[in-house]
C-alpha atoms as a PDB file:
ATOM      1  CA  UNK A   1     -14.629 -10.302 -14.514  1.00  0.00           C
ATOM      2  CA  UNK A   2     -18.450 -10.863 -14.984  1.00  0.00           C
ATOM      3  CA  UNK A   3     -18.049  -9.814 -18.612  1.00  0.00           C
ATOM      4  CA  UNK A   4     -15.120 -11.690 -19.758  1.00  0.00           C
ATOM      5  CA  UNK A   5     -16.596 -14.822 -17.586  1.00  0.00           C
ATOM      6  CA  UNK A   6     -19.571 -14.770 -18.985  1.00  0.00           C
ATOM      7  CA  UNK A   7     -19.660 -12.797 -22.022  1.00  0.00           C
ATOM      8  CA  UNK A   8     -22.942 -10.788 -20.993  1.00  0.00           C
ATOM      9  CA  UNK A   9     -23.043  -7.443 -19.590  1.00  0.00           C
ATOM     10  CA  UNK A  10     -22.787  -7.710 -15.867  1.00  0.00           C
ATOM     11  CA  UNK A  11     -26.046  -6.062 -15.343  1.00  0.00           C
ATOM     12  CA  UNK A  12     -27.764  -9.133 -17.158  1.00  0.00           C
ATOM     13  CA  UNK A  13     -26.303 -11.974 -15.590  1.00  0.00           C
ATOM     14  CA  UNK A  14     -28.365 -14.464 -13.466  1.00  0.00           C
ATOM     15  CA  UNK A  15     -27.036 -15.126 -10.315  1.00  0.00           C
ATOM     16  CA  UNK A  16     -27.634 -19.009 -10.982  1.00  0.00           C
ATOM     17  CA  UNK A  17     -25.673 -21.735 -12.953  1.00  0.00           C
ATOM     18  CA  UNK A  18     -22.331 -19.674 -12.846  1.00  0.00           C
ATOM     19  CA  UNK A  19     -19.153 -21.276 -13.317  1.00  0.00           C
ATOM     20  CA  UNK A  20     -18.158 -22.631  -9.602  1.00  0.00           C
ATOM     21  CA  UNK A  21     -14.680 -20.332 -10.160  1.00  0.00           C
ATOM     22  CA  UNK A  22     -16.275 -17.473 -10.465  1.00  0.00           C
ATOM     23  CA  UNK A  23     -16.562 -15.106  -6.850  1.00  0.00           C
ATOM     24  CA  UNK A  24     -20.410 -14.543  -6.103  1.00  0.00           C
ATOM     25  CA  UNK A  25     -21.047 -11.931  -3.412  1.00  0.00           C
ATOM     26  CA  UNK A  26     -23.852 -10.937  -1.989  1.00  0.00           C
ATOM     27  CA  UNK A  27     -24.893  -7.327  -0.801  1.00  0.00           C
ATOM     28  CA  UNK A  28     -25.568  -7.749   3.015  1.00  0.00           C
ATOM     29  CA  UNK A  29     -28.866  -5.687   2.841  1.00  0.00           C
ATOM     30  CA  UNK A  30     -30.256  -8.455   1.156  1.00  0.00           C
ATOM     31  CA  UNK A  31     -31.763 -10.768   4.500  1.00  0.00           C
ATOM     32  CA  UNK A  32     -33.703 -13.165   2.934  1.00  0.00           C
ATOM     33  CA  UNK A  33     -37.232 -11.310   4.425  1.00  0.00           C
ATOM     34  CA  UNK A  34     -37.707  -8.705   1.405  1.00  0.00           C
ATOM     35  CA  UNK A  35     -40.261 -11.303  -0.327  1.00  0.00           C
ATOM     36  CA  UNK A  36     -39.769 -11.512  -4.055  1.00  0.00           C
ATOM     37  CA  UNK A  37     -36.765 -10.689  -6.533  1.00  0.00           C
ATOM     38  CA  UNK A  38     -36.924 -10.375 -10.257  1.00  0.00           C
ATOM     39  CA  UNK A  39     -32.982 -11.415 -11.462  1.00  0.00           C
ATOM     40  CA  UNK A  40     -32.135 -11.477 -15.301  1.00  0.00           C
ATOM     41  CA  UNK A  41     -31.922 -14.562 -17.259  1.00  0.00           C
ATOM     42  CA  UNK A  42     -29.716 -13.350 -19.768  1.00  0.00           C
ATOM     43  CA  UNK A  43     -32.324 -12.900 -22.350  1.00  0.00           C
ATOM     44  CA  UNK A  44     -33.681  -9.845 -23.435  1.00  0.00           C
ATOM     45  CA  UNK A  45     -36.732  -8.592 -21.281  1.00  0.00           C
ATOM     46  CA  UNK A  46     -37.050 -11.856 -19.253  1.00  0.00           C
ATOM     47  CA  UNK A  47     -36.459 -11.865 -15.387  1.00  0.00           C
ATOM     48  CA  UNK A  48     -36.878 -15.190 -13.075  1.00  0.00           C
ATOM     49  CA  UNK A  49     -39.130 -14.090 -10.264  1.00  0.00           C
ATOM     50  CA  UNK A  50     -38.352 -15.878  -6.776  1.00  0.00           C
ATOM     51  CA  UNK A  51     -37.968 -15.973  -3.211  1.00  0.00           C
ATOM     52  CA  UNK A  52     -35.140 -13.825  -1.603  1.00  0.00           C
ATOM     53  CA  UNK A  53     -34.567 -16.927   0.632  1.00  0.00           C
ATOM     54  CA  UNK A  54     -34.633 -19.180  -1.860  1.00  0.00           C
ATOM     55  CA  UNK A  55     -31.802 -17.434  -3.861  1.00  0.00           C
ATOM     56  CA  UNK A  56     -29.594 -17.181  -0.905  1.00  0.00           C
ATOM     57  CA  UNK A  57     -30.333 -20.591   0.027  1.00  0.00           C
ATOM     58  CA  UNK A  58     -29.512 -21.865  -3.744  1.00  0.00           C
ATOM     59  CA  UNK A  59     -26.161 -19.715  -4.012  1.00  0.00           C
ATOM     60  CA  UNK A  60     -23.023 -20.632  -3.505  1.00  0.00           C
ATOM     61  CA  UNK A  61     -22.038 -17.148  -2.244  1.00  0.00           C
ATOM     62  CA  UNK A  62     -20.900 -15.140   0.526  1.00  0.00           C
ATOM     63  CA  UNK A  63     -22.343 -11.530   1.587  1.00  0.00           C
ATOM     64  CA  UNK A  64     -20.404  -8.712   2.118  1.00  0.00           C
ATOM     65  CA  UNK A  65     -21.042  -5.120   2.928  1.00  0.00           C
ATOM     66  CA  UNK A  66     -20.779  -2.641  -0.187  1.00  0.00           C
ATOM     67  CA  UNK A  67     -18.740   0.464  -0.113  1.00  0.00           C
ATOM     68  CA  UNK A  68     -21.512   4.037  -0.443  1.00  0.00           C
ATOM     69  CA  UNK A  69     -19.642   3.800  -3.913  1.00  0.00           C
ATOM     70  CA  UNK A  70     -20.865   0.597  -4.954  1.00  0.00           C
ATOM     71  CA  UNK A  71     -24.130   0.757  -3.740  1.00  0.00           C
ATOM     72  CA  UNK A  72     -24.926   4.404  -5.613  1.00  0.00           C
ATOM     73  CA  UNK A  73     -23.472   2.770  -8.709  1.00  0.00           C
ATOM     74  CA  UNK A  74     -25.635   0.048  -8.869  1.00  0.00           C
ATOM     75  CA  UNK A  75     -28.282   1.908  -7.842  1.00  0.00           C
ATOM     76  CA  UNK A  76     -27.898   3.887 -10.855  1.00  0.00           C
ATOM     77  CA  UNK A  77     -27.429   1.422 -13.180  1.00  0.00           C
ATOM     78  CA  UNK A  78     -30.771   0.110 -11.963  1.00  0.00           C
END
């Protein structure tokens, strides 16, 4: 969905300025109290560094908790 969306791979994709249609969810390990985050911008070896508070705060998202699955596969994509 991220792909066809957005047309960027899904790995890429800010978490900010998305379509209002499109589901964000948030992994519920992420509390707001791990300090900094790097997320993508969408262009090539760029990443937006800030707050883990300050993205949940800004997102229009809901967390949920990831299957083992899901977490190992992003974890390996990473």
């Amino acid at each position: 969905m991220v792909n066809a969306t957005t047309d960027y791979a899904a790995g890429l994709v800010s978490p900010l300025l998305l379509p209002r249609d499109l589901p964000l969810l948030v992994d519920d390990r992420l509390t707001g109290d791990e300090g900094f985050l790097f997320t993508p911008t969408g262009e090539r070896r760029t990443a937006l560094r800030l707050h883990s508070l300050d993205l949940l705060r800004s997102l229009p998202s809901r967390t949920i908790e990831l299957p083992a699955e899901a977490r190992e596969a992003v974890a390996v994509r990473h």
